[in-house]
N, C-alpha and C. Protein backbone atom coordinates (compact mmCIF):
# COMPACT_ATOMS: atom_id res chain seq x y z
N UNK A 1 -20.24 22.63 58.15
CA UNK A 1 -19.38 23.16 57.09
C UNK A 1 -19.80 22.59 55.73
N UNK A 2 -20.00 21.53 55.66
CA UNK A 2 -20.52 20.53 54.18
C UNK A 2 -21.51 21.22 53.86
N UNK A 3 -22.43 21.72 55.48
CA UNK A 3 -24.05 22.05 54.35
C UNK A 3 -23.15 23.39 53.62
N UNK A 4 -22.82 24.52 54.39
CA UNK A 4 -22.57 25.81 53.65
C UNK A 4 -21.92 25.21 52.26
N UNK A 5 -20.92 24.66 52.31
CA UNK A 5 -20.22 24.21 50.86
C UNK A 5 -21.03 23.58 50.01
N UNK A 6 -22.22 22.23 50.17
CA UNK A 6 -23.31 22.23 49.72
C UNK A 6 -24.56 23.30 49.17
N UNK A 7 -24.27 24.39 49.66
CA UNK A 7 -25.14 25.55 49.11
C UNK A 7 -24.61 26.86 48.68
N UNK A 8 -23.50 26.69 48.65
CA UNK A 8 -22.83 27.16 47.53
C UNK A 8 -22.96 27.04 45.91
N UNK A 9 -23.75 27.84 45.19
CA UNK A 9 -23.66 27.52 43.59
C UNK A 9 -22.88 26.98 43.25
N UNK A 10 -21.08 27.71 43.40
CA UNK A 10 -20.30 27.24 42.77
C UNK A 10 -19.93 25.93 43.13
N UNK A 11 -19.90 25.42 43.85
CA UNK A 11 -19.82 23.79 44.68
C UNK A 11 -20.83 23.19 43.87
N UNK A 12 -21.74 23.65 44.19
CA UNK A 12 -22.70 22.71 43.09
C UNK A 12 -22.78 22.24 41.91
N UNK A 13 -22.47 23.39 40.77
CA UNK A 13 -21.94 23.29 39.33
C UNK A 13 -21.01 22.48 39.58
N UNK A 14 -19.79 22.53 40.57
CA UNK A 14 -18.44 21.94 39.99
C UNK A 14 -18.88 20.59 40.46
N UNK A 15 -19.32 19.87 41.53
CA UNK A 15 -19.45 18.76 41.95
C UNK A 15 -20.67 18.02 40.67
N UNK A 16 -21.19 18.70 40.13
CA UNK A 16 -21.80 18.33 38.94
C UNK A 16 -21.04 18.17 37.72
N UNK A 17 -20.11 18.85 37.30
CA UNK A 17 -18.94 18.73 36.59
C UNK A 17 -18.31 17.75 36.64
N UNK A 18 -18.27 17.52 37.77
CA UNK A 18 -17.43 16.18 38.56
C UNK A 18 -17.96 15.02 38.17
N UNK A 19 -19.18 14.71 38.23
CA UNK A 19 -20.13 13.54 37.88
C UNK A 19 -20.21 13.72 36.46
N UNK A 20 -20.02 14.37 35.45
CA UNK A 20 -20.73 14.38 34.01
C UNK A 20 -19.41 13.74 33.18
N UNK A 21 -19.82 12.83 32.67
CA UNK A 21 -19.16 11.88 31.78
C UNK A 21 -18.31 12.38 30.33
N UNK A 22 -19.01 13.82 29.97
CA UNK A 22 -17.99 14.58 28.84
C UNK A 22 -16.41 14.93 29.84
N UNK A 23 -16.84 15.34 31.01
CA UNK A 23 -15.70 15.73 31.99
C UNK A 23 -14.90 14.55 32.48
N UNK A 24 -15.24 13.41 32.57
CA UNK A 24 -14.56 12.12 33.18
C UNK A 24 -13.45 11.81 31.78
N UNK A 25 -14.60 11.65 30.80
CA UNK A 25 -13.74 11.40 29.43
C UNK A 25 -12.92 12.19 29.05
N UNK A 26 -12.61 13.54 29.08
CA UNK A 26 -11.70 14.37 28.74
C UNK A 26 -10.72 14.17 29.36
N UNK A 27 -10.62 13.87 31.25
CA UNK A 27 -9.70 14.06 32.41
C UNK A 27 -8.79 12.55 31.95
N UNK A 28 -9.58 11.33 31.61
CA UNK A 28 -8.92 10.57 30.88
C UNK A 28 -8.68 10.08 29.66
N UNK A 29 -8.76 11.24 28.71
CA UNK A 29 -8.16 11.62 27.54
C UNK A 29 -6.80 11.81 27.90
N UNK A 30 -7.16 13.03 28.43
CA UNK A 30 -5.38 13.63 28.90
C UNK A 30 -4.83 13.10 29.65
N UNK A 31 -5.19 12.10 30.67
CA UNK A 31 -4.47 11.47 30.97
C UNK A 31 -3.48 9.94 30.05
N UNK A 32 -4.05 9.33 29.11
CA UNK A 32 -3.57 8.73 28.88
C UNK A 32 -3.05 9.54 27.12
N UNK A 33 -3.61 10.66 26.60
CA UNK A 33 -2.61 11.53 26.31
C UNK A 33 -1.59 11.98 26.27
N UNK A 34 -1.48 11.94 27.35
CA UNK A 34 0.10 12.50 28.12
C UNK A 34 1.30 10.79 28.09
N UNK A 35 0.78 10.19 28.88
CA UNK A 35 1.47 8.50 28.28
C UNK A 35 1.62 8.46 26.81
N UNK A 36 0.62 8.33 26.18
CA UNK A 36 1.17 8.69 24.40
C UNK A 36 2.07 9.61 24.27
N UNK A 37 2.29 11.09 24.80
CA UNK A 37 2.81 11.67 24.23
C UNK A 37 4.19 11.33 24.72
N UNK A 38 4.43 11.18 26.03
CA UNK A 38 6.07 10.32 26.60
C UNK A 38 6.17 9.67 25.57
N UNK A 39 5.58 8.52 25.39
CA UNK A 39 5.70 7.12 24.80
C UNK A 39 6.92 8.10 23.03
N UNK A 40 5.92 8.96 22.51
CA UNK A 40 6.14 9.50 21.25
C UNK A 40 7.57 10.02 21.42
N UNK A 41 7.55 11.01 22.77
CA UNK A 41 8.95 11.86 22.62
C UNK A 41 9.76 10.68 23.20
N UNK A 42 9.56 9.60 23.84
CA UNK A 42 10.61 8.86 24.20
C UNK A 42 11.19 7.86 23.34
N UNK A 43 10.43 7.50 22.12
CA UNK A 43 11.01 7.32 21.14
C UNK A 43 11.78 8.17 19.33
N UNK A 44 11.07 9.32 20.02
CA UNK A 44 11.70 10.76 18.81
C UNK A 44 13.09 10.52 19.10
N UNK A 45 13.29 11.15 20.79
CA UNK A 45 14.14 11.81 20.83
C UNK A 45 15.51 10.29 21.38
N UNK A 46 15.13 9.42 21.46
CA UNK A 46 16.18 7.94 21.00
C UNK A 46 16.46 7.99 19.71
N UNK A 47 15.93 8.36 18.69
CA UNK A 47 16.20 7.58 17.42
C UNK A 47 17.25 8.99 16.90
N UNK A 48 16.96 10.15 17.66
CA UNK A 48 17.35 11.58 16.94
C UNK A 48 18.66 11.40 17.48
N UNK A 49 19.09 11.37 19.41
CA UNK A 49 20.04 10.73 19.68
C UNK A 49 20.87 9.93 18.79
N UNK A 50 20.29 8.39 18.33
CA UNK A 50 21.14 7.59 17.67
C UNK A 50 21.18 7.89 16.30
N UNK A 51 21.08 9.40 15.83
CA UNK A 51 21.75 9.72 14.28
C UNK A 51 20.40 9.46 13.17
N UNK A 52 19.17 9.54 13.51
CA UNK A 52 18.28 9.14 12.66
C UNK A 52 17.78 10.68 12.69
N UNK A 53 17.51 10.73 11.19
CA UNK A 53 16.43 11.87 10.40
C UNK A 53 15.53 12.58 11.29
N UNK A 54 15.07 13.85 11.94
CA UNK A 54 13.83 13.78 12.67
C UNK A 54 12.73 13.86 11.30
N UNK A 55 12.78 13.18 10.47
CA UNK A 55 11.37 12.59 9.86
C UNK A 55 10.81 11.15 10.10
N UNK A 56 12.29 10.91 10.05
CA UNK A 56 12.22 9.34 9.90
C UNK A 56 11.71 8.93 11.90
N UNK A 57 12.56 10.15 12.35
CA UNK A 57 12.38 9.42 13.90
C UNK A 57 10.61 9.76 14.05
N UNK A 58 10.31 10.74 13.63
CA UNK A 58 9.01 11.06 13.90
C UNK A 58 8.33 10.36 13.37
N UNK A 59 8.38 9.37 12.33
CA UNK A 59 7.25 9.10 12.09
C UNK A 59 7.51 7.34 12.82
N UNK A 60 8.53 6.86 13.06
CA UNK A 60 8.74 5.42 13.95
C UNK A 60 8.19 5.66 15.18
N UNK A 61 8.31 7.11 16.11
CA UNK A 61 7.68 7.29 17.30
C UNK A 61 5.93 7.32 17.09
N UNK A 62 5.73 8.01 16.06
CA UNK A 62 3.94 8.00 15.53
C UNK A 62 3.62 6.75 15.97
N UNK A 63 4.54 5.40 15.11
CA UNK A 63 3.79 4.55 14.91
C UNK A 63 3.61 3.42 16.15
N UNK A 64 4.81 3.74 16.83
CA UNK A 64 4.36 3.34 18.70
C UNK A 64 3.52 3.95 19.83
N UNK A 65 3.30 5.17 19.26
CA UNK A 65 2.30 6.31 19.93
C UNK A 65 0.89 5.45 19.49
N UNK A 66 0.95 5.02 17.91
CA UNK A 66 -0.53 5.61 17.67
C UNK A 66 -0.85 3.76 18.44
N UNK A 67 0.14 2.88 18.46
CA UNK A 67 -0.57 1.49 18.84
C UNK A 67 -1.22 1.83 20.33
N UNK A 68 -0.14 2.55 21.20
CA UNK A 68 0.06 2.54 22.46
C UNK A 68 -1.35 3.67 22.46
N UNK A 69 -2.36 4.27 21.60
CA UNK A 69 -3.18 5.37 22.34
C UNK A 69 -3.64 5.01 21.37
N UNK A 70 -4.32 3.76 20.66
CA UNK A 70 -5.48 3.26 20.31
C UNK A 70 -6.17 2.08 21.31
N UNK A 71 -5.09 1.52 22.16
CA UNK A 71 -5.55 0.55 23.12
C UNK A 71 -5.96 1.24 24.52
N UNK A 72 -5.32 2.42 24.60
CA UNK A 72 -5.26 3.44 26.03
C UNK A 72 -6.57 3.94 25.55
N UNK A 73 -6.71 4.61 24.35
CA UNK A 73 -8.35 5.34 24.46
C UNK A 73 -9.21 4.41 24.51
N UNK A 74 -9.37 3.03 23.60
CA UNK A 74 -10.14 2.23 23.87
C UNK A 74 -10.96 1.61 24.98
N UNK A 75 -10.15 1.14 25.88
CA UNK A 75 -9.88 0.81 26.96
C UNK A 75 -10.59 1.67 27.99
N UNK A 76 -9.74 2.79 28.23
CA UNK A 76 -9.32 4.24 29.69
C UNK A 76 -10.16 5.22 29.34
N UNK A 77 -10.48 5.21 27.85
CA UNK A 77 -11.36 6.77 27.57
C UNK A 77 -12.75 6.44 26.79
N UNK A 78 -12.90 5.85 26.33
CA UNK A 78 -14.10 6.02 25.01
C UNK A 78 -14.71 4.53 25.81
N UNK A 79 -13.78 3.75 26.15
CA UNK A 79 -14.55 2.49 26.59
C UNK A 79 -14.97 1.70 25.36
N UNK A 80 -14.98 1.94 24.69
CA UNK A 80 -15.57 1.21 23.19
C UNK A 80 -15.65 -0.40 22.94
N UNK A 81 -16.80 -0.43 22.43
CA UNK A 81 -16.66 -2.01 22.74
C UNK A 81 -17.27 -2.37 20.97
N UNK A 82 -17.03 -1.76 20.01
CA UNK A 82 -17.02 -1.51 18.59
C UNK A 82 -16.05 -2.56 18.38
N UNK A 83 -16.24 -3.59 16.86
CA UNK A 83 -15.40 -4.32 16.06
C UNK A 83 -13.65 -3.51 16.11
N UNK A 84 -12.98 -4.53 16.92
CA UNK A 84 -11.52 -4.09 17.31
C UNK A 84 -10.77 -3.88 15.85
N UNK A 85 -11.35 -4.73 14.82
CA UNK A 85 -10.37 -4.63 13.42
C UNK A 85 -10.91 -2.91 12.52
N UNK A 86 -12.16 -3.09 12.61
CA UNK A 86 -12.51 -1.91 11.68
C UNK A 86 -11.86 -0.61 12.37
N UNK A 87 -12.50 -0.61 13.66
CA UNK A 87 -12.22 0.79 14.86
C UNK A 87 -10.23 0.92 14.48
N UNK A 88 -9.87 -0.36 14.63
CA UNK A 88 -8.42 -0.04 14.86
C UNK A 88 -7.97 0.46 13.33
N UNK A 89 -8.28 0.12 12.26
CA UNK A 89 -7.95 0.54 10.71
C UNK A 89 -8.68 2.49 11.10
N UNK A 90 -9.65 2.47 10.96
CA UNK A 90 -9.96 3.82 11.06
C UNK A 90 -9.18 4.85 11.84
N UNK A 91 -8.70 3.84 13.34
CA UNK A 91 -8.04 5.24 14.12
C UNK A 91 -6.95 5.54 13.49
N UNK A 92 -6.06 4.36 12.72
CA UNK A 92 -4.73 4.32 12.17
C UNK A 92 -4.87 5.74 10.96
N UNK A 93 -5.95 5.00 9.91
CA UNK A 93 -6.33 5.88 8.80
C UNK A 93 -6.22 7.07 9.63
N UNK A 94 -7.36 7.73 10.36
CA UNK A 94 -7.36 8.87 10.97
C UNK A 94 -5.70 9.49 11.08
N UNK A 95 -5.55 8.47 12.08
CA UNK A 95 -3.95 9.44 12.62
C UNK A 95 -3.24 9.53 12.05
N UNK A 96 -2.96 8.73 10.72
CA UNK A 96 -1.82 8.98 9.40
C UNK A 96 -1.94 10.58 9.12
N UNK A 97 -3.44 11.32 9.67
CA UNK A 97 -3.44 11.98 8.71
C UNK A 97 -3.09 13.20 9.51
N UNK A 98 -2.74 12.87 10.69
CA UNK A 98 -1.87 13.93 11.64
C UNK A 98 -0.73 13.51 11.64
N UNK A 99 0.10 12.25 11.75
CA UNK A 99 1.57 12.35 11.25
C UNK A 99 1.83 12.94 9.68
N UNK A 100 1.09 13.37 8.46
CA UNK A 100 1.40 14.05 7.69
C UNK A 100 1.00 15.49 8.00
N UNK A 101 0.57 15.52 8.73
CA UNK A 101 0.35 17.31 9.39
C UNK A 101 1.78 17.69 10.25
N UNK A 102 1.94 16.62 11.06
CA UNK A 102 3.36 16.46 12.11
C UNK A 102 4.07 16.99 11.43
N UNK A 103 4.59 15.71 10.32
CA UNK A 103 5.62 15.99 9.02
C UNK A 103 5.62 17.27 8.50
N UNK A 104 5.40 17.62 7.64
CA UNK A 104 4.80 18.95 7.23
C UNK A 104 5.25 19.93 8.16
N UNK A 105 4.64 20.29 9.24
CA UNK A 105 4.76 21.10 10.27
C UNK A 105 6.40 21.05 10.05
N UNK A 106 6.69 20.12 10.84
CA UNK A 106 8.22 19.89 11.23
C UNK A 106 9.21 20.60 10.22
N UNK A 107 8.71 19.51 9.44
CA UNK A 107 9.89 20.56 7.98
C UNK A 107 9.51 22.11 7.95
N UNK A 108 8.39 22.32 8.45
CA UNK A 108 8.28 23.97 8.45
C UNK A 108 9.22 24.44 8.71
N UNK A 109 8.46 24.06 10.19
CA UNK A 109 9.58 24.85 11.25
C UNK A 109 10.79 24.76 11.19
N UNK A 110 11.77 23.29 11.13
CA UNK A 110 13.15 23.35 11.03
C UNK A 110 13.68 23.73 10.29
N UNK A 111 12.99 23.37 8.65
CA UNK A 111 13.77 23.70 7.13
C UNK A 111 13.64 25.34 7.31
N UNK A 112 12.35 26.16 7.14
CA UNK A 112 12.25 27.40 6.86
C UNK A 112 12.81 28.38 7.98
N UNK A 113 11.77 27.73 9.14
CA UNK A 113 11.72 28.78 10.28
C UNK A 113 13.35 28.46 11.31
N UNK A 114 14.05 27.30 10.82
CA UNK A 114 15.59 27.27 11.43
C UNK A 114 15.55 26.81 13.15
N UNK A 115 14.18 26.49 13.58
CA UNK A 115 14.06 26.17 14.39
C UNK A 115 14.92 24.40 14.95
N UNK A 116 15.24 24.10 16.21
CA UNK A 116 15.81 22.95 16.16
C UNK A 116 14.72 21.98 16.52
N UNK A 117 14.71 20.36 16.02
CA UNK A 117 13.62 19.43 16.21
C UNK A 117 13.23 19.22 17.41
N UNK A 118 13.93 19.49 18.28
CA UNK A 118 12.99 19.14 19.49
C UNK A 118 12.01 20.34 19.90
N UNK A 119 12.13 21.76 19.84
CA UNK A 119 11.56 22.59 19.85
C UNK A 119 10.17 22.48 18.60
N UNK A 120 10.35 22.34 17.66
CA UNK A 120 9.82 21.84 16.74
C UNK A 120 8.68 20.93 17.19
N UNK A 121 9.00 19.98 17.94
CA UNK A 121 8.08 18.59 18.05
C UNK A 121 7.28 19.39 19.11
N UNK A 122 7.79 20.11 20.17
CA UNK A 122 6.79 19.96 21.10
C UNK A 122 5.61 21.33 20.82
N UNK A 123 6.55 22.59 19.74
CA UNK A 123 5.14 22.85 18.81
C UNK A 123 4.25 22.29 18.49
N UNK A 124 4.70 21.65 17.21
CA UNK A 124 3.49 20.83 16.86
C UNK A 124 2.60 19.77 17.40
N UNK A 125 3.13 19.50 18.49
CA UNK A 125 2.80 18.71 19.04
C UNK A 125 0.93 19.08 19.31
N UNK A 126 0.91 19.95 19.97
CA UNK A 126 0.04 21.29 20.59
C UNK A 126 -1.52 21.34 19.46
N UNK A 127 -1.19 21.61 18.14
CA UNK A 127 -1.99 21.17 17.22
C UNK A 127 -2.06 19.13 16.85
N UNK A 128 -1.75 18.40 17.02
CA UNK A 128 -1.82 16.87 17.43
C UNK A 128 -2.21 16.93 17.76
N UNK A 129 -2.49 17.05 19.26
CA UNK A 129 -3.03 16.37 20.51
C UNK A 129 -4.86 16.85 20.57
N UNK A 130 -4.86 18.67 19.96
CA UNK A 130 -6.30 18.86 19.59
C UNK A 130 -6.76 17.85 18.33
N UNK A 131 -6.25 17.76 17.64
CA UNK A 131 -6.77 16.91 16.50
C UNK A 131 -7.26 16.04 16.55
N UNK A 132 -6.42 15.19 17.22
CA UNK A 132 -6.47 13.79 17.35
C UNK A 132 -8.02 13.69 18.49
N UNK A 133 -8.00 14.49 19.20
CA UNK A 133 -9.27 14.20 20.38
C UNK A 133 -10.42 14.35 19.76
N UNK A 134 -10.18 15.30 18.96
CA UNK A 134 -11.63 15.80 18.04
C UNK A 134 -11.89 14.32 16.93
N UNK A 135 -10.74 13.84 16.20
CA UNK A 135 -10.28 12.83 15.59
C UNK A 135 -11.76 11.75 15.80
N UNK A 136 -11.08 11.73 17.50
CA UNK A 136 -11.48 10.73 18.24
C UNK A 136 -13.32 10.30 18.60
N UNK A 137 -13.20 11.42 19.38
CA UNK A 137 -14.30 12.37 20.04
C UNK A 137 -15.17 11.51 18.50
N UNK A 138 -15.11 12.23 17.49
CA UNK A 138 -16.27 12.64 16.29
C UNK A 138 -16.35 11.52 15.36
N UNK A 139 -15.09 10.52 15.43
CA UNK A 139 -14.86 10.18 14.38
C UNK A 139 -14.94 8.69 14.86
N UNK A 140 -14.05 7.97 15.31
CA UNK A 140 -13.43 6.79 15.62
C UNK A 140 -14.68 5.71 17.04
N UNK A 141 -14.47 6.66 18.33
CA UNK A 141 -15.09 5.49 18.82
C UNK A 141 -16.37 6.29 19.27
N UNK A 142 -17.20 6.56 18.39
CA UNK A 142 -18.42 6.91 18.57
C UNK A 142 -19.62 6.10 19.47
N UNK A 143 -20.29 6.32 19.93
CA UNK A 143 -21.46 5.60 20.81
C UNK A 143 -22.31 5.26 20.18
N UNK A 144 -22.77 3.75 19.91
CA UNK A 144 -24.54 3.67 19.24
C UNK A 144 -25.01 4.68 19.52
N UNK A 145 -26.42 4.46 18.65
CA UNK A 145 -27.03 5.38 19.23
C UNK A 145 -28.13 4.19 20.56
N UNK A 146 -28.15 3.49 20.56
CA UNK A 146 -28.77 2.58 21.49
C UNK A 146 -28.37 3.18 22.72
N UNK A 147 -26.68 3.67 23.05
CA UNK A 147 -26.32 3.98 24.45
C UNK A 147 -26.37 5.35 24.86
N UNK A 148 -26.44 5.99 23.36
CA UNK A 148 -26.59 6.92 23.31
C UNK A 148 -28.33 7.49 24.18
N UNK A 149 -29.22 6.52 23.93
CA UNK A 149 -30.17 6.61 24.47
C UNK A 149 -30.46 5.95 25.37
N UNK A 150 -29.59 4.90 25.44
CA UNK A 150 -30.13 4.25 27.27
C UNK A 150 -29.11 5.54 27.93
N UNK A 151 -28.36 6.25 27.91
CA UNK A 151 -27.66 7.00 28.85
C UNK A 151 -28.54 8.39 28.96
N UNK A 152 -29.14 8.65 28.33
CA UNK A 152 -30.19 10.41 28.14
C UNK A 152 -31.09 9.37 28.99
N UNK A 153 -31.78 8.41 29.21
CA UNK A 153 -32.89 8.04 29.76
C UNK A 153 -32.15 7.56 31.53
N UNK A 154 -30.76 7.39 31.86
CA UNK A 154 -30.38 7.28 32.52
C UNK A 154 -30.14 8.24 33.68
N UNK A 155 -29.80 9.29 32.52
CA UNK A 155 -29.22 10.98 33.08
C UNK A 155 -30.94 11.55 33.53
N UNK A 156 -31.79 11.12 33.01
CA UNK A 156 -33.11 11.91 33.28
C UNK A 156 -33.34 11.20 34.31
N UNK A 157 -33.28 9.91 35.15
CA UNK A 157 -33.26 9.46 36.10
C UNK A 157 -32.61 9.39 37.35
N UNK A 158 -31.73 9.95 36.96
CA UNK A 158 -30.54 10.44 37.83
C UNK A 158 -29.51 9.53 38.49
N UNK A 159 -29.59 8.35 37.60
CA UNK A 159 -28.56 7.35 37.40
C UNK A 159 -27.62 7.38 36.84
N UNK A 160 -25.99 7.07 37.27
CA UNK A 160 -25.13 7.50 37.27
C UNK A 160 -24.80 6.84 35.78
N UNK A 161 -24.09 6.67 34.89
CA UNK A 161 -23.95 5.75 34.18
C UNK A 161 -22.73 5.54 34.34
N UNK A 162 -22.86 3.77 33.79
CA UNK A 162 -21.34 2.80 33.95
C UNK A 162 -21.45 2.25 32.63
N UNK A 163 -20.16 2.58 31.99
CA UNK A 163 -20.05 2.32 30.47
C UNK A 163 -19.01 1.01 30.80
C-alpha cells in the first residue's frame, strides 16, 4: 500500500510540502498567531467588559499581543538568533504601524459603518494578521545571507535543515 501511495504524484508533492521549511514556518506562524490573537481578544474584550473605550482597549491588548508574538515568532517561527534589542525595537516599530491601521479601521467601522466592536475587531483583524506576517516574513527576522546560503547548499544535498 505505501509503495502505491509512494507513487502517487500527488503524495509526492505533498510529502515534499511537508519537508519544505517556507511550509513548516507558515504552519507555525499560524500557529502561534492564533495564541497572539486569543492573547489580543482576551484582553480587548476584558477591558471593553470593564467600561474601557474600544480604542483604548485595543490598543492595551496590541501591546500584550505584540510582547507575547515577538517572543512566540522568535523563538517557534523565524528561529532568529539576530541582536534581541534592535530585532525587538523594529518588530515594535513595525507593529505600531498596524495598531494605527487597527485604530483607524475600527473607528471606521464602528463610528461610520455603525458596526459593534467586537464585530469590528475580528474584521480587522483579517487584514493584521496578513500584515504583520509579511511585516515579519520581509522585514523583521530576516536570514543572513550566510544561512541563507549554507541552507540552498544544504537543500541541493538533500539535507534536511535544522535552524
Amino acid at each position: 500500500m505505501k509503495k502505491l501511495l509512494s507513487s502517487n504524484k500527488f503524495y509526492g508533492q505533498f510529502q515534499q510540502l511537508l519537508q519544505n521549511n517556507s511550509f513548516r514556518e507558515l504552519f507555525s506562524y499560524l500557529l502561534t498567531g492564533g495564541a497572539t490573537t486569543l492573547v489580543n481578544y482576551a484582553v480587548y474584550l476584558t477591558l471593553l467588559w470593564a467600561g474601557a473605550k474600544y480604542l483604548t482597549a485595543n490598543t492595551i491588548a496590541w501591546v500584550f499581543a505584540v510582547a507575547f508574538a515577538y517572543f512566540a515568532n522568535r523563538k517557534f517561527v523565524f528561529h532568529s538568533g539576530n541582536q534581541i534589542g534592535k530585532e525587538m525595537f523594529s518588530f515594535v516599530s513595525m507593529r505600531f504601524l498596524t495598531l494605527l491601521t487597527e485604530n483607524l479601521l475600527l473607528a471606521f467601522f464602528i463610528q461610520t459603518c455603525g458596526f459593534r466592536p467586537v464585530v469590528s475587531k475580528i474584521a480587522v483583524s483579517f487584514v493584521t494578521v496578513a500584515a504583520n506576517y509579511v511585516i515579519c516574513k520581509c522585514h523583521i527576522f530576516q536570514k543572513s545571507a550566510s544561512y541563507i546560503k549554507a541552507s540552498a547548499i544544504q537543500q541541493q544535498k538533500g539535507e534536511e535543515i535544522h535552524e
